[in-house]
N, C-alpha and C. Protein backbone atom coordinates (compact mmCIF):
# COMPACT_ATOMS: atom_id res chain seq x y z
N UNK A 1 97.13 85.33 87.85
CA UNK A 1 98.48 85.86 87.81
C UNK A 1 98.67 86.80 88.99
N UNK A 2 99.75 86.47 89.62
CA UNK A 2 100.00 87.19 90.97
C UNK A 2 101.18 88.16 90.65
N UNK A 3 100.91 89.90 90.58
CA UNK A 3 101.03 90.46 90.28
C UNK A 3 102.01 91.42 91.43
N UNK A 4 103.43 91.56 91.38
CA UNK A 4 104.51 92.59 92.14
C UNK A 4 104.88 93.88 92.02
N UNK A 5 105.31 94.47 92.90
CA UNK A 5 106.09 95.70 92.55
C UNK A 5 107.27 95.23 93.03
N UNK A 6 108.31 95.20 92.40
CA UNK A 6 109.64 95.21 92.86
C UNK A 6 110.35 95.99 92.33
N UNK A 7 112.00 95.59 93.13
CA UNK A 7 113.24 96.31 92.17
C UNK A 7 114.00 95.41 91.32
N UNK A 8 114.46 95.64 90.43
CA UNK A 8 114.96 94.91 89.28
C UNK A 8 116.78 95.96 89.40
N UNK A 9 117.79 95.43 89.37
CA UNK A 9 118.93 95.72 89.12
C UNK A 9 119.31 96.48 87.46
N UNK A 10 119.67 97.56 87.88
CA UNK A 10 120.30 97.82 86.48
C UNK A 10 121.80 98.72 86.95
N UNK A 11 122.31 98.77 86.07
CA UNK A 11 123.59 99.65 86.08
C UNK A 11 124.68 99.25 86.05
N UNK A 12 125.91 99.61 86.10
CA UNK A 12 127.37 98.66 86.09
C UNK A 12 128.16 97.90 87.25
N UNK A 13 128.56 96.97 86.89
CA UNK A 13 129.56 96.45 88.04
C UNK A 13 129.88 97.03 89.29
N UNK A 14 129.01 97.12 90.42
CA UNK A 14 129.67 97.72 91.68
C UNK A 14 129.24 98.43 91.69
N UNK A 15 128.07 98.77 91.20
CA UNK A 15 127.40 100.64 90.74
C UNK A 15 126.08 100.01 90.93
N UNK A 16 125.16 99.86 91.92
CA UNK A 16 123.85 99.39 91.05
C UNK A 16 123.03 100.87 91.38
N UNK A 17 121.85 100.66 90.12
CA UNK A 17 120.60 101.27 90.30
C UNK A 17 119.38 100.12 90.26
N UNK A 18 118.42 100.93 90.35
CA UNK A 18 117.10 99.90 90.67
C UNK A 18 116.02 100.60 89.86
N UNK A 19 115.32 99.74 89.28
CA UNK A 19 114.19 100.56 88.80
C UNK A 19 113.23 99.59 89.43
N UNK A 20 111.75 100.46 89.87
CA UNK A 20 110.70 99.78 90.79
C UNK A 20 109.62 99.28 89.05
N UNK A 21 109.73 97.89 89.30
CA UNK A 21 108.83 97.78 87.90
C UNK A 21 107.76 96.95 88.36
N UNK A 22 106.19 96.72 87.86
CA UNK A 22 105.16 95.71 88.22
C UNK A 22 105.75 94.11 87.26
N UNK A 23 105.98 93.26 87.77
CA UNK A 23 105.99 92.22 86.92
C UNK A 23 105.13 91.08 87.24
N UNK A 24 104.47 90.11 87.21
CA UNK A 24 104.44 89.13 87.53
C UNK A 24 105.43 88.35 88.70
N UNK A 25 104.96 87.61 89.35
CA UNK A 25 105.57 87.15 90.64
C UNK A 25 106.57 85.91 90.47
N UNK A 26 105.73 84.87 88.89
CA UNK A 26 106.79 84.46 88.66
C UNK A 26 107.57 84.69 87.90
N UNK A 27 108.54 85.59 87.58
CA UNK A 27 109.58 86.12 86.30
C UNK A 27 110.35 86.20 87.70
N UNK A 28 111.85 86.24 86.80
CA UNK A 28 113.29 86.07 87.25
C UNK A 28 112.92 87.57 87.53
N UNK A 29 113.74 88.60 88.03
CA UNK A 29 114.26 89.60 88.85
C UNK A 29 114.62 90.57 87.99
N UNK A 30 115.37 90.19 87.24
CA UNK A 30 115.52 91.45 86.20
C UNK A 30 114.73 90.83 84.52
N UNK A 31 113.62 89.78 84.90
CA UNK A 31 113.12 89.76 83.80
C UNK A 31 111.73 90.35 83.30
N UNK A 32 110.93 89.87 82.48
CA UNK A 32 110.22 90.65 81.69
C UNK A 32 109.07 91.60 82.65
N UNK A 33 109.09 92.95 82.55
CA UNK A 33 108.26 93.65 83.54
C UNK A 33 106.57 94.35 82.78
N UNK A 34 105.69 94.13 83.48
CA UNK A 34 104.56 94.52 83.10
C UNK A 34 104.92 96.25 82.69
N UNK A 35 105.51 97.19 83.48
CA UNK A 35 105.05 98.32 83.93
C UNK A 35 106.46 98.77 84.55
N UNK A 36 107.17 100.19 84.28
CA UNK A 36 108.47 100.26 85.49
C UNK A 36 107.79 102.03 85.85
N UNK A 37 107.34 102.22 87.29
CA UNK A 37 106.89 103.14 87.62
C UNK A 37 107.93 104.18 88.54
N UNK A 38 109.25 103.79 88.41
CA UNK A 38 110.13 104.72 88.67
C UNK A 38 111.42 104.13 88.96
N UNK A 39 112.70 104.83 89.68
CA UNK A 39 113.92 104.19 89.94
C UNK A 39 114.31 104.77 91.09
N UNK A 40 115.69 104.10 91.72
CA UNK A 40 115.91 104.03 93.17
C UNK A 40 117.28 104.31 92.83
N UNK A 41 118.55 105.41 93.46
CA UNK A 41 119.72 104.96 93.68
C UNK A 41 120.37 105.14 94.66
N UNK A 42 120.55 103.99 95.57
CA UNK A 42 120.66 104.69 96.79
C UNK A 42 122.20 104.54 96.85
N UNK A 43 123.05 105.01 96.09
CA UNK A 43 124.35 105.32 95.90
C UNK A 43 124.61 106.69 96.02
N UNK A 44 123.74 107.84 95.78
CA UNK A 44 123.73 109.35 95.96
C UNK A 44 123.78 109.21 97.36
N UNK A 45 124.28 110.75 97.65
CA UNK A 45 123.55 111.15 98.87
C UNK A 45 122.98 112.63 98.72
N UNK A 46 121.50 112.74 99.32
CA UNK A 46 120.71 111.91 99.69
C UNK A 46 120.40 111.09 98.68
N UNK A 47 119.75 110.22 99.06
CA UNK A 47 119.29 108.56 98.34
C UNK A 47 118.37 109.70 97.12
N UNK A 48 118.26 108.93 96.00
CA UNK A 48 117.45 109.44 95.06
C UNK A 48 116.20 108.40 94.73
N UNK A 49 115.24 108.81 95.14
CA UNK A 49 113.88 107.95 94.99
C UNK A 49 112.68 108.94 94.07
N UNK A 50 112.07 108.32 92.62
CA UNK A 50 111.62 109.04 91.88
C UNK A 50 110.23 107.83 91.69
N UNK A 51 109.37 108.19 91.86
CA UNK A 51 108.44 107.11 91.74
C UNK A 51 107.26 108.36 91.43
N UNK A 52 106.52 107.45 90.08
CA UNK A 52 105.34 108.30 89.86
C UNK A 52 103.98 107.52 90.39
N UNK A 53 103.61 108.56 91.59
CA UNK A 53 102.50 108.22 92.44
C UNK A 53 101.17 107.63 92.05
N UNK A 54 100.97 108.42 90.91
CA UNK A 54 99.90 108.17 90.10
C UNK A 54 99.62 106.67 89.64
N UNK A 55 100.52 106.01 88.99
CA UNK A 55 101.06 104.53 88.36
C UNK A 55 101.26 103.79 90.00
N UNK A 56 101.68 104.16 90.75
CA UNK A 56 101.93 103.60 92.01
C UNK A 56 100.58 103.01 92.58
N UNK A 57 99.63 103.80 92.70
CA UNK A 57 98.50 104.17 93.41
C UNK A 57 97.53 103.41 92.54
N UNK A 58 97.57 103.88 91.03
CA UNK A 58 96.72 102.96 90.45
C UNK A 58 96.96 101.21 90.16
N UNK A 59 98.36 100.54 90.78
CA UNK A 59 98.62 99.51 90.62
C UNK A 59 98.14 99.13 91.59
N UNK A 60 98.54 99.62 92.75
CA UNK A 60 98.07 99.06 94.32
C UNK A 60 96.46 98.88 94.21
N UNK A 61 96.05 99.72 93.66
CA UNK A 61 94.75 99.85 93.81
C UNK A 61 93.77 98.21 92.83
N UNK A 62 94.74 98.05 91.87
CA UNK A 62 94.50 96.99 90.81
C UNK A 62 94.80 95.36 91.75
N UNK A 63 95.19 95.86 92.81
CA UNK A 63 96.02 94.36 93.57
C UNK A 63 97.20 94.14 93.96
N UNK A 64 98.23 94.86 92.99
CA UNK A 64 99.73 94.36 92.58
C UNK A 64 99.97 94.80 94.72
N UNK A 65 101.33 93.65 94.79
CA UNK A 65 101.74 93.47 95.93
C UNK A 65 103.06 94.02 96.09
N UNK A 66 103.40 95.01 97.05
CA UNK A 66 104.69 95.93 96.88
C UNK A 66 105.59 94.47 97.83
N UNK A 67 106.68 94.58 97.25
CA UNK A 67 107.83 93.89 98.14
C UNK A 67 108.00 94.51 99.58
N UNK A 68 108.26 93.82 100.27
CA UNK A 68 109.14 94.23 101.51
C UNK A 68 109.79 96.20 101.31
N UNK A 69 111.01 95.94 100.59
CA UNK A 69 111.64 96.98 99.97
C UNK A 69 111.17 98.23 99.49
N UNK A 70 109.99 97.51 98.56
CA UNK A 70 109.20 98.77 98.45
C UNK A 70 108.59 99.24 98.99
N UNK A 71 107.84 98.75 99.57
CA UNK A 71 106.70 99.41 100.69
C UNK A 71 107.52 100.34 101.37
N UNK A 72 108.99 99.69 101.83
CA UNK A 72 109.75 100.64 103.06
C UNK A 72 109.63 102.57 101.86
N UNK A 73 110.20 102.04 100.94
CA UNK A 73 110.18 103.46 99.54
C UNK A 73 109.46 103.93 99.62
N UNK A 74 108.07 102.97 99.52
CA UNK A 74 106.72 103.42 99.26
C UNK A 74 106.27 104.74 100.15
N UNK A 75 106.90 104.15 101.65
CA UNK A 75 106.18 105.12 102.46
C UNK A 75 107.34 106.45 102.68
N UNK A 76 108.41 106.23 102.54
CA UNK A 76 109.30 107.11 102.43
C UNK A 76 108.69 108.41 101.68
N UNK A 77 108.53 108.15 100.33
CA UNK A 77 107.73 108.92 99.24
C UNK A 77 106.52 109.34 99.41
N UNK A 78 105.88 108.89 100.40
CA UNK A 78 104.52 109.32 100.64
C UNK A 78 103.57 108.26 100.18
N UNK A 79 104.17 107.82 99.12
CA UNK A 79 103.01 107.05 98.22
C UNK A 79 101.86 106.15 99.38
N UNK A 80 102.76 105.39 100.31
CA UNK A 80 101.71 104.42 101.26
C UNK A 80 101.92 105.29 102.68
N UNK A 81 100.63 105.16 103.59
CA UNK A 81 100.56 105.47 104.81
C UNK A 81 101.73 104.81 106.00
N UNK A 82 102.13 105.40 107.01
CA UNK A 82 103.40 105.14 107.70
C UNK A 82 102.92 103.57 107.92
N UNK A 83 101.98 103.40 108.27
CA UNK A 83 101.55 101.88 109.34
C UNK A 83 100.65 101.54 109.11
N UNK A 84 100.44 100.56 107.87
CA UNK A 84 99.39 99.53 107.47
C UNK A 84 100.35 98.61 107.44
C-alpha cells in the first residue's frame, strides 16, 4: 500500500479549506483518510498553515510520500529542509 500526504477539500462553496491527511494513494481525494495531521487556509491573510510536526515527521519517517503541495507547506513550516 502506497501511502500519501495530501490535501483533501473541505468547507463551503467558493470558500475552500484543506486539511493535510495520510491516505492511501489509491482513495478518491476527499475520501477515506488514514490520519489528518493538520489544515491549510489559504483564504486568510497571512495564509494559515497548522500542521503537527510530530505526526508529520513520524509519517515521513514511516515512508508516506508528501504531494507536490505539501512538501511546498512542508517546508514553509519548517517541517522539511529548504532543498531535498
Amino acid at each position: 500500500m502506497s501511502v500519501r500526504i495530501r490535501l483533501t477539500r473541505v468547507g463551503a462553496t467558493k470558500q475552500p479549506t484543506y486539511r493535510l491527511v495520510v491516505a492511501d494513494s489509491r482513495s478518491a481525494r476527499d475520501g477515506r483518510a488514514i490520519d489528518t495531521i493538520g489544515h491549510y487556509n489559504p483564504r486568510t491573510d497571512p495564509v494559515e498553515i497548522n500542521i503537527d510536526e510530530a505526526k508529520a515527521r513520524d509519517w515521513l519517517a514511516k515512508g508516506a510520500q508528501p504531494s507536490d503541495t505539501v512538501k511546498r507547506l512542508f517546508r514553509k513550516a519548517g517541517v522539511m529542509p529548504e532543498y531535498k
